[in-house]
N, C-alpha and C. Protein backbone atom coordinates (compact mmCIF):
# COMPACT_ATOMS: atom_id res chain seq x y z
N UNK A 1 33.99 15.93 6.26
CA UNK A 1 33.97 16.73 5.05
C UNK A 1 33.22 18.03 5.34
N UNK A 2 33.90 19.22 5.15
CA UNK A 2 32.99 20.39 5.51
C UNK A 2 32.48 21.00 4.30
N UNK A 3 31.41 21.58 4.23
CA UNK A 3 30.76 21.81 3.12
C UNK A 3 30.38 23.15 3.10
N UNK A 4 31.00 23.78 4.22
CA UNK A 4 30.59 25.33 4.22
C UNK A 4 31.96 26.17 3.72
N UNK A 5 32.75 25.50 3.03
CA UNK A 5 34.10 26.51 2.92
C UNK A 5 33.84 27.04 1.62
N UNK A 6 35.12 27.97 1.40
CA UNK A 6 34.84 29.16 0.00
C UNK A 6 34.69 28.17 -1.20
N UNK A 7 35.59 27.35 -0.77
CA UNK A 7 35.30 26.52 -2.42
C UNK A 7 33.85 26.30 -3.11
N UNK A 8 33.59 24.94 -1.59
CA UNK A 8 32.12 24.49 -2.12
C UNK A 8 31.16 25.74 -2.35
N UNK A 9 31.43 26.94 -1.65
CA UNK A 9 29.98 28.18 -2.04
C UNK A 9 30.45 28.57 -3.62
N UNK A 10 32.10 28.66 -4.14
CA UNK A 10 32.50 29.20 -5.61
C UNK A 10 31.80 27.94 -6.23
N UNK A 11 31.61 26.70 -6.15
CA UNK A 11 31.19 25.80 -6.74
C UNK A 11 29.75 26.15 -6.91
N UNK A 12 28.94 25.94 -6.05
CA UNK A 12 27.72 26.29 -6.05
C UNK A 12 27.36 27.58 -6.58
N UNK A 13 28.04 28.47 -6.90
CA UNK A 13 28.04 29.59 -7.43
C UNK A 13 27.77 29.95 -8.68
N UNK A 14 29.05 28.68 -9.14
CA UNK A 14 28.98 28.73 -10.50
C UNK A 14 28.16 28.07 -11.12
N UNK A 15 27.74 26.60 -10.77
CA UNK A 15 26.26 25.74 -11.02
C UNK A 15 25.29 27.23 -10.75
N UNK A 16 24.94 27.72 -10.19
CA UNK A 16 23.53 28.34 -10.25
C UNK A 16 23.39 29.09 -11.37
N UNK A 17 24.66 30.29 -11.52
CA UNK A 17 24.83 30.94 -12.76
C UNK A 17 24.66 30.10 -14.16
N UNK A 18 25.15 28.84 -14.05
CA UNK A 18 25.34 28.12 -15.42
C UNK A 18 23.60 27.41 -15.68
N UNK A 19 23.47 27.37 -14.66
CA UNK A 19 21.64 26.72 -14.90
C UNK A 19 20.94 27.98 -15.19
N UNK A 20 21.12 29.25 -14.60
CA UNK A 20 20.43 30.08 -15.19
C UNK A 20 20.47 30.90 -16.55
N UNK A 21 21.93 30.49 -16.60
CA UNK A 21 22.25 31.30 -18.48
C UNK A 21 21.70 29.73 -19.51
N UNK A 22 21.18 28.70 -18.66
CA UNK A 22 21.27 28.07 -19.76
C UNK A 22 19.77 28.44 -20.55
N UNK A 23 19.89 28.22 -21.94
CA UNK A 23 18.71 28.08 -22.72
C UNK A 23 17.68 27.48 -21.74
N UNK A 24 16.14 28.60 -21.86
CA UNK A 24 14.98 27.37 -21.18
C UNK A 24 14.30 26.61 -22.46
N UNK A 25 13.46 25.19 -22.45
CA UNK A 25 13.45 24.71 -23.08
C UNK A 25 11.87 25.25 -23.65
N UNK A 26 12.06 25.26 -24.69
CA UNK A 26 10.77 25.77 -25.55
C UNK A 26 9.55 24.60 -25.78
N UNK A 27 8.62 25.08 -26.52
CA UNK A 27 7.44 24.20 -27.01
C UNK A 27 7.67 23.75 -28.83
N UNK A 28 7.78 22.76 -29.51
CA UNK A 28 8.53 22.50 -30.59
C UNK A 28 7.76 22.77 -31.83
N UNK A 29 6.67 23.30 -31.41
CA UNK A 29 5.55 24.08 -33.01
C UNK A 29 5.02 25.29 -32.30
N UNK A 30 4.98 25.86 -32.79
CA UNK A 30 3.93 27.28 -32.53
C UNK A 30 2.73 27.40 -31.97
N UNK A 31 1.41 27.85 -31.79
CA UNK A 31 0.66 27.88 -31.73
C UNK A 31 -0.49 27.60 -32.16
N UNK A 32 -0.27 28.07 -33.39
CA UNK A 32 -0.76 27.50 -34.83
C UNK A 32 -0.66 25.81 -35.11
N UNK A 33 0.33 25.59 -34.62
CA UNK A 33 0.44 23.91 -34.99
C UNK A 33 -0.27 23.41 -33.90
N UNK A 34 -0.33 23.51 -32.60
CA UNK A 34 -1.35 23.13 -31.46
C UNK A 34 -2.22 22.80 -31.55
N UNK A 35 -2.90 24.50 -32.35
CA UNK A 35 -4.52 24.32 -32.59
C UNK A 35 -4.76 23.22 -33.97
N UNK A 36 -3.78 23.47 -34.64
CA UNK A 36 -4.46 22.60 -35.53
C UNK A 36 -4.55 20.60 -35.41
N UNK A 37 -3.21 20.47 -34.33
CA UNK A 37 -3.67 19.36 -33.88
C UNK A 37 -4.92 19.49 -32.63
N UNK A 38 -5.54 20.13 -32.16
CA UNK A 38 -6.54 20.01 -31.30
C UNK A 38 -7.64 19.51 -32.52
N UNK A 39 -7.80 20.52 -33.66
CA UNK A 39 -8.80 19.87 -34.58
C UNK A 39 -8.97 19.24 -35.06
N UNK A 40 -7.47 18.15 -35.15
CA UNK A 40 -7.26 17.09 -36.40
C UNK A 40 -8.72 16.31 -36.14
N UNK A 41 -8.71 15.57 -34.88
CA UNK A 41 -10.04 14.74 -34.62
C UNK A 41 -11.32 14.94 -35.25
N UNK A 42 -11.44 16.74 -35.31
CA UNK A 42 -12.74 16.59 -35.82
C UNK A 42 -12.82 16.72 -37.47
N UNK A 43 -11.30 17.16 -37.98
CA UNK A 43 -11.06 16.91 -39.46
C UNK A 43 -11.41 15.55 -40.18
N UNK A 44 -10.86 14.90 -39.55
CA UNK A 44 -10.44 13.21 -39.57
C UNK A 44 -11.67 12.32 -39.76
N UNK A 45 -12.80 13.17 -38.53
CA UNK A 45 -13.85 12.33 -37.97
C UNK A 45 -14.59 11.63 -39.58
N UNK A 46 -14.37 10.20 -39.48
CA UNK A 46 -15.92 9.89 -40.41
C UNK A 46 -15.02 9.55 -41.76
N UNK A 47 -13.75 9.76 -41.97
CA UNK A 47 -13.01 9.33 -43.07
C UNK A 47 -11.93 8.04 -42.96
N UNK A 48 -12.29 7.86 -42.15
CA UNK A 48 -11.45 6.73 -41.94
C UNK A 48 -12.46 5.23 -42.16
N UNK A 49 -12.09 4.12 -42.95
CA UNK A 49 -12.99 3.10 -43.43
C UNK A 49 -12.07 1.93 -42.65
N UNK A 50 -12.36 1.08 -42.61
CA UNK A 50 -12.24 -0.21 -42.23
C UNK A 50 -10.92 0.27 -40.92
N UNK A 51 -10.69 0.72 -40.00
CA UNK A 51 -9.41 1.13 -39.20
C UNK A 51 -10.19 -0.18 -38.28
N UNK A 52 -10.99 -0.69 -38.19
CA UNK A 52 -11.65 -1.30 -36.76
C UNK A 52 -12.75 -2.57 -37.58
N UNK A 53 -12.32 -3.90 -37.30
CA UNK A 53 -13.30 -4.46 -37.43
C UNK A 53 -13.57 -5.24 -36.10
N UNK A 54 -14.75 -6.23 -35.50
CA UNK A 54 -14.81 -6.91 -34.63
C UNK A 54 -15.12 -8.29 -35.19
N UNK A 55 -14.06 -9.04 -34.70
CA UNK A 55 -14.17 -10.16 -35.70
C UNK A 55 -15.41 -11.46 -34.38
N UNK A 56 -16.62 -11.83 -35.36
CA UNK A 56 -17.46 -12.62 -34.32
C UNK A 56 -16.83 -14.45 -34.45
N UNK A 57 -15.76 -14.31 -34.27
CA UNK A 57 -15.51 -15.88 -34.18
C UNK A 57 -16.50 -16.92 -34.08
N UNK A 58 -16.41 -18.10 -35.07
CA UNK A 58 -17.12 -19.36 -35.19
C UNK A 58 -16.87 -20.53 -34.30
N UNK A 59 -17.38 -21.12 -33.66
CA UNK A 59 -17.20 -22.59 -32.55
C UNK A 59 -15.65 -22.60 -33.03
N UNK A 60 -15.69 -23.02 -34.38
CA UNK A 60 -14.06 -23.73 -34.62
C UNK A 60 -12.97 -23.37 -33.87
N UNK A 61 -12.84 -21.84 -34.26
CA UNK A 61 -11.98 -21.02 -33.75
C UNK A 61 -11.24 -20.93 -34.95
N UNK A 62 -11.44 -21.01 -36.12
CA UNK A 62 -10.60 -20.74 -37.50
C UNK A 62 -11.14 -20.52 -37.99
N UNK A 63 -12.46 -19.46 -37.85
CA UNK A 63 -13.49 -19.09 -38.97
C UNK A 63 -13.94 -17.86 -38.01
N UNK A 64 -14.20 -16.88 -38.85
CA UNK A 64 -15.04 -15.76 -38.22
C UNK A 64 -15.88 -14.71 -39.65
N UNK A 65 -16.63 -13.81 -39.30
CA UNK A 65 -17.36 -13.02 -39.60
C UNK A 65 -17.32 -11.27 -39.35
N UNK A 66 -17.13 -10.66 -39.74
CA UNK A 66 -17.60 -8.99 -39.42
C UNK A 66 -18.46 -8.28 -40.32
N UNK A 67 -18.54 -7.35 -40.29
CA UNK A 67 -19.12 -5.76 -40.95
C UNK A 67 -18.61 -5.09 -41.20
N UNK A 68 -18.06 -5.03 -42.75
CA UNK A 68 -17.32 -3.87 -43.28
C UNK A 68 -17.93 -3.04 -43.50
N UNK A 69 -18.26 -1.52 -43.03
CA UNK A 69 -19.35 -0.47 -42.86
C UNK A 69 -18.26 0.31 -44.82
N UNK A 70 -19.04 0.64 -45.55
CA UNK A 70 -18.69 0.86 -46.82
C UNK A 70 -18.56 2.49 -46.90
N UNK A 71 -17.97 3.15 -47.62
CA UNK A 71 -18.13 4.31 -47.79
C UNK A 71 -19.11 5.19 -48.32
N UNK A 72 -20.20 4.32 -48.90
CA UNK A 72 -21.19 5.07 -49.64
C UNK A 72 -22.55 4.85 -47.95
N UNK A 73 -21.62 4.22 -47.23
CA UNK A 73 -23.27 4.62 -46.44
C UNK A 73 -23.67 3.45 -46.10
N UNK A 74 -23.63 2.19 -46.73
CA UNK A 74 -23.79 0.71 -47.06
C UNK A 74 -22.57 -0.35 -45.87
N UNK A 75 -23.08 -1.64 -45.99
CA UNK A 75 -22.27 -2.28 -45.42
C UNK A 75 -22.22 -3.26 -46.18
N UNK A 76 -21.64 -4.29 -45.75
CA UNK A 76 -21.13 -5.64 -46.17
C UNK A 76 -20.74 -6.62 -44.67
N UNK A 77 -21.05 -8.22 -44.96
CA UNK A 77 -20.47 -9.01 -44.37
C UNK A 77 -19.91 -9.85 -44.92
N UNK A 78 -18.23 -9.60 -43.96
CA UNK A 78 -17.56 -10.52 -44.88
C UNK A 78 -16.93 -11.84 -44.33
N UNK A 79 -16.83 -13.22 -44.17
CA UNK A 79 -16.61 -14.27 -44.10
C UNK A 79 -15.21 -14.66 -44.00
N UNK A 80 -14.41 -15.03 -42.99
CA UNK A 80 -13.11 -15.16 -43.37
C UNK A 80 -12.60 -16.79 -42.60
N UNK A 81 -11.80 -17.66 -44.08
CA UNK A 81 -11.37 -18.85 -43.00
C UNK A 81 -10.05 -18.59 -42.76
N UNK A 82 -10.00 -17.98 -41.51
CA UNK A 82 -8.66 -18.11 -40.93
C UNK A 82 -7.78 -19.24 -41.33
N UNK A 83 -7.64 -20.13 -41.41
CA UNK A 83 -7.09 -21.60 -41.38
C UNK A 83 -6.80 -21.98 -43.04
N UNK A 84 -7.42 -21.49 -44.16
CA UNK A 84 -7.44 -21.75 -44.98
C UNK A 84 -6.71 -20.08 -46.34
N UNK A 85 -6.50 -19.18 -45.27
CA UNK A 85 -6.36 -17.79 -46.00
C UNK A 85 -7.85 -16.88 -46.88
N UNK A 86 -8.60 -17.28 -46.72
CA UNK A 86 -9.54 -17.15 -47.56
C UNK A 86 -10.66 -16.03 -46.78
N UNK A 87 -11.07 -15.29 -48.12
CA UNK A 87 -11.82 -13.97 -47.54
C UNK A 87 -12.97 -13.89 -48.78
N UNK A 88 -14.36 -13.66 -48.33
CA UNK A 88 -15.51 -13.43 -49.57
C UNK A 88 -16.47 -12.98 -48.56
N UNK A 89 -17.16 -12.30 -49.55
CA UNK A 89 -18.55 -11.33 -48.87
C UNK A 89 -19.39 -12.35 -48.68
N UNK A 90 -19.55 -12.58 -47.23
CA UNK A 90 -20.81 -13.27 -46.77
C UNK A 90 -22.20 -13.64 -47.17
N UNK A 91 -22.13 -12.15 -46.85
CA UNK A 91 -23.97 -11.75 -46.34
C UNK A 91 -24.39 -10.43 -47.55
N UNK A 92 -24.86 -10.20 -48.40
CA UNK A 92 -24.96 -8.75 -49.22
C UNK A 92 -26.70 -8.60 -48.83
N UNK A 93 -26.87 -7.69 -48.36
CA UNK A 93 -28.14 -7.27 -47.88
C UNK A 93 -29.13 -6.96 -48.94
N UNK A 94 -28.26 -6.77 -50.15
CA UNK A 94 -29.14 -5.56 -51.24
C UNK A 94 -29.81 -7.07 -52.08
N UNK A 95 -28.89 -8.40 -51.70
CA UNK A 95 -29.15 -9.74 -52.38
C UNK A 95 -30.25 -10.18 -51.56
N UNK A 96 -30.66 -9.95 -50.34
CA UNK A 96 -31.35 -10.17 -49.57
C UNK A 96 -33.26 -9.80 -49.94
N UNK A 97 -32.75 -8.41 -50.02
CA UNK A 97 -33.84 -7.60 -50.75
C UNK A 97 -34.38 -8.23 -52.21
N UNK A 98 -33.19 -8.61 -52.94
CA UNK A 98 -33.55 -8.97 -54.20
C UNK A 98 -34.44 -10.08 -54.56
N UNK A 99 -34.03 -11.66 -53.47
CA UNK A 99 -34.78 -12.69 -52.95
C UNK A 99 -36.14 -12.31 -52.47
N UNK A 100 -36.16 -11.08 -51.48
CA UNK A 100 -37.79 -11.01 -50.98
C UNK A 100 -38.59 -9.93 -52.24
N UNK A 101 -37.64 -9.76 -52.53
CA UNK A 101 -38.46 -9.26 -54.39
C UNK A 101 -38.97 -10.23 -54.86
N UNK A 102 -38.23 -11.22 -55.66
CA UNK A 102 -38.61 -12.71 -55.99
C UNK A 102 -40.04 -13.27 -55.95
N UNK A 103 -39.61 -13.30 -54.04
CA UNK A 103 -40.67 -14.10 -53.32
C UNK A 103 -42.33 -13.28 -53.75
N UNK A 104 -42.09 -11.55 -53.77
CA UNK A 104 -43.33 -11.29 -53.56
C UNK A 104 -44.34 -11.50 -55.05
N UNK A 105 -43.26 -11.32 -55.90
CA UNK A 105 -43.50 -11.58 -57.46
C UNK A 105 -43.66 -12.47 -57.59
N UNK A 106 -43.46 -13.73 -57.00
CA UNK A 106 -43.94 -15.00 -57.42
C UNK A 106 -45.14 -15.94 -56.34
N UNK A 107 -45.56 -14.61 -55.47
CA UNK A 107 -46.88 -14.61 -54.60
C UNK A 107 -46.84 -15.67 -53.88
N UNK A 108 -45.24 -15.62 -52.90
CA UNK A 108 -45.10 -16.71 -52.12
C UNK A 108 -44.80 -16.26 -50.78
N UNK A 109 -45.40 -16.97 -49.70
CA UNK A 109 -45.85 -16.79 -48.03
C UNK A 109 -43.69 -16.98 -47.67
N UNK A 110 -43.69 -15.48 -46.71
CA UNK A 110 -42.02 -15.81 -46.33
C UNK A 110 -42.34 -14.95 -45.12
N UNK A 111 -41.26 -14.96 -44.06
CA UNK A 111 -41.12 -14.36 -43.05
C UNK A 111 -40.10 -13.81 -43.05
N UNK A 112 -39.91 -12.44 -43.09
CA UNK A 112 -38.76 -11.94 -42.80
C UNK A 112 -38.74 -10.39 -41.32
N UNK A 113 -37.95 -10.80 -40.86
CA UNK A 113 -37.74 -9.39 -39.44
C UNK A 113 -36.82 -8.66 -39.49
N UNK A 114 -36.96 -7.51 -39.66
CA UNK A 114 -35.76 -6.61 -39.82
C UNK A 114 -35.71 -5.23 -38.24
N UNK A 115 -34.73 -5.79 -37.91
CA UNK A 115 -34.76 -4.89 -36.82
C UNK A 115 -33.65 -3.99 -37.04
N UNK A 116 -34.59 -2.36 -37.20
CA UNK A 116 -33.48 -1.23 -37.80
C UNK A 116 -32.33 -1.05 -36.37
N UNK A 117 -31.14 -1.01 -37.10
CA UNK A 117 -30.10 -0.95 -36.74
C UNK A 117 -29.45 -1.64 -35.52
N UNK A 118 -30.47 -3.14 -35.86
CA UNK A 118 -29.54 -4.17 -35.01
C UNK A 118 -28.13 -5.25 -35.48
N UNK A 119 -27.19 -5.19 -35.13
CA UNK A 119 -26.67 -6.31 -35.96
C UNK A 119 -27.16 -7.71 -36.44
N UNK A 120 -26.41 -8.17 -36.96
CA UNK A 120 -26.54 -9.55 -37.29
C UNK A 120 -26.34 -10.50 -36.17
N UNK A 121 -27.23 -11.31 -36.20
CA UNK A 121 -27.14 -12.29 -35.16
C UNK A 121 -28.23 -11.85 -33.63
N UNK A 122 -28.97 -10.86 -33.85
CA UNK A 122 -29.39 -10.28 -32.89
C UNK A 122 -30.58 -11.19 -32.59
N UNK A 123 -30.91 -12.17 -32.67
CA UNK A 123 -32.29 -12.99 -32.80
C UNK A 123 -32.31 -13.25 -30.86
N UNK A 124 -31.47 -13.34 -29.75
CA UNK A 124 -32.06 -13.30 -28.55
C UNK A 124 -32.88 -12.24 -28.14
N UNK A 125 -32.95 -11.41 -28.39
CA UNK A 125 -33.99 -10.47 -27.75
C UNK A 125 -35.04 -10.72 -27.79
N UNK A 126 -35.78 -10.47 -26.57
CA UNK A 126 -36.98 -11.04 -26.32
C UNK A 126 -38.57 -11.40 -27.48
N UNK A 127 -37.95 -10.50 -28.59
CA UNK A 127 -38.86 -10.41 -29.53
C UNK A 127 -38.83 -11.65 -30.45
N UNK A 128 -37.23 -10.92 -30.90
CA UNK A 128 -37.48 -12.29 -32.18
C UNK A 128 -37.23 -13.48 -31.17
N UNK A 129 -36.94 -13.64 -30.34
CA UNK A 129 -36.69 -15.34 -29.24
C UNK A 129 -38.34 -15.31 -29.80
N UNK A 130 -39.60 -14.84 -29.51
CA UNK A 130 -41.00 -15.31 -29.44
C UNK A 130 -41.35 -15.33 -31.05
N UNK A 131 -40.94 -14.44 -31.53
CA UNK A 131 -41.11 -14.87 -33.18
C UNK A 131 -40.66 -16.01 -33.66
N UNK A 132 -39.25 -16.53 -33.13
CA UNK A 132 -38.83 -17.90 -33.98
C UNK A 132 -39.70 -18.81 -33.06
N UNK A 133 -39.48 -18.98 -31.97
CA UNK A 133 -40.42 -19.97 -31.17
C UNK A 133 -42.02 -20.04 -32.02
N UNK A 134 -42.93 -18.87 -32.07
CA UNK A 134 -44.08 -18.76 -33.21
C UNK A 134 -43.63 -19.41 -34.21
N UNK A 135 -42.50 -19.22 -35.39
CA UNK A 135 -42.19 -20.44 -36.65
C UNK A 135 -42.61 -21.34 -36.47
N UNK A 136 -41.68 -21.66 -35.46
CA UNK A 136 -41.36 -23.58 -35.32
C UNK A 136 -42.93 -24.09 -34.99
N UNK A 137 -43.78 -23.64 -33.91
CA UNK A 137 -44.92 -23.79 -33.48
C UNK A 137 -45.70 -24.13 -34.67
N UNK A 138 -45.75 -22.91 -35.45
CA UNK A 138 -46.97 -22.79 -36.62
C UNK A 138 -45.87 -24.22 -37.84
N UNK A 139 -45.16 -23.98 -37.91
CA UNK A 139 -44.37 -24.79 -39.42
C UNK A 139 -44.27 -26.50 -38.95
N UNK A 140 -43.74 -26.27 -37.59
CA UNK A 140 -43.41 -28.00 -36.88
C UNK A 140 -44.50 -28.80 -36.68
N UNK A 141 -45.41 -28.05 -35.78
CA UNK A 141 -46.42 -28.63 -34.71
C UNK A 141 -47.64 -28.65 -35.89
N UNK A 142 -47.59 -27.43 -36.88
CA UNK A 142 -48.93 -27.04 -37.29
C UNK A 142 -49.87 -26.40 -36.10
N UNK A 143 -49.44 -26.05 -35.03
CA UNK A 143 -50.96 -25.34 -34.35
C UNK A 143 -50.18 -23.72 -34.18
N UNK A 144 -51.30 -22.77 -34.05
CA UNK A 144 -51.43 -21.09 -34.25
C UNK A 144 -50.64 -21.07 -32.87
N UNK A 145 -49.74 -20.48 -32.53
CA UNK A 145 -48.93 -20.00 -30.97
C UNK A 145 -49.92 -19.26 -30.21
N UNK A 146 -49.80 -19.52 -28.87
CA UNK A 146 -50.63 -18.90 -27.62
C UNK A 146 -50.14 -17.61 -28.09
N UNK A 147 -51.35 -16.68 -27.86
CA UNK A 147 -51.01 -15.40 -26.98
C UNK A 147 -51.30 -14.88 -25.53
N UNK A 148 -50.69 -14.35 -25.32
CA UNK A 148 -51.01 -14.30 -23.71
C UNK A 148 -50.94 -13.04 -23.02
């Protein structure tokens, strides 16, 4: 097959011309639309509520827990039995507060630890691990915990 005759160069001729008259392909918004998706992110940022929860699964494996972070600033924990359809607010913090109100008004000995901006469940860290160990010591045993 020879590939150098007049034909194949009129062929090739005409492919080059036809790729070059063709339309080049454009960008499908302006400029203006670009930038304004470059900013959407920081438009967006901070309005979006519940898009993400992390659900802390229970032994069962048909029960779990999260943190619905609220719009006023506030959170919630809410309780869910997988297995059963069922969803209710756990944990309400502000009910929490209201109990150690209670307690102080009715001039009664309580322990409570609040570690700012740890989650729930955070009790391994080395701190509260020696604080609950101190409970049990002082409440179980009755004797005052070593310090050391």
């Amino acid at each position: 097959m020879d590939i150098s005759g007049p034909k194949t160069v009129a062929v090739l001729a005409v492919l080059t011309l036809a790729l070059a008259a063709a339309p080049r392909p454009r960008a499908q918004g302006t400029r203006a639309d670009y930038e304004r998706a470059a900013n959407l992110r920081a438009q967006a940022d901070g309005k979006l509520r519940k898009g993400w929860i992390e659900a802390q699964w229970l032994a069962d494996g048909k029960r779990f827990w999260y943190k619905n972070d609220l719009a006023e600033g506030g959170s919630e924990f809410v309780f869910v039995d997988a297995e059963a359809g069922r969803r209710q607010v756990a944990f309400d913090p502000a009910s929490t507060m209201q109990v150690v109100n209670a307690l102080i008004k009715a001039d009664k000995d309580f322990d409570l630890v609040i570690v700012p901006g740890a989650r729930h469940g955070v009790g391994e860290i080395p701190y509260l691990r020696r604080r609950r160990q101190d409970f049990f010591v002082r409440h179980l045993l009755g004797l005052e915990p070593r310090r050391e």
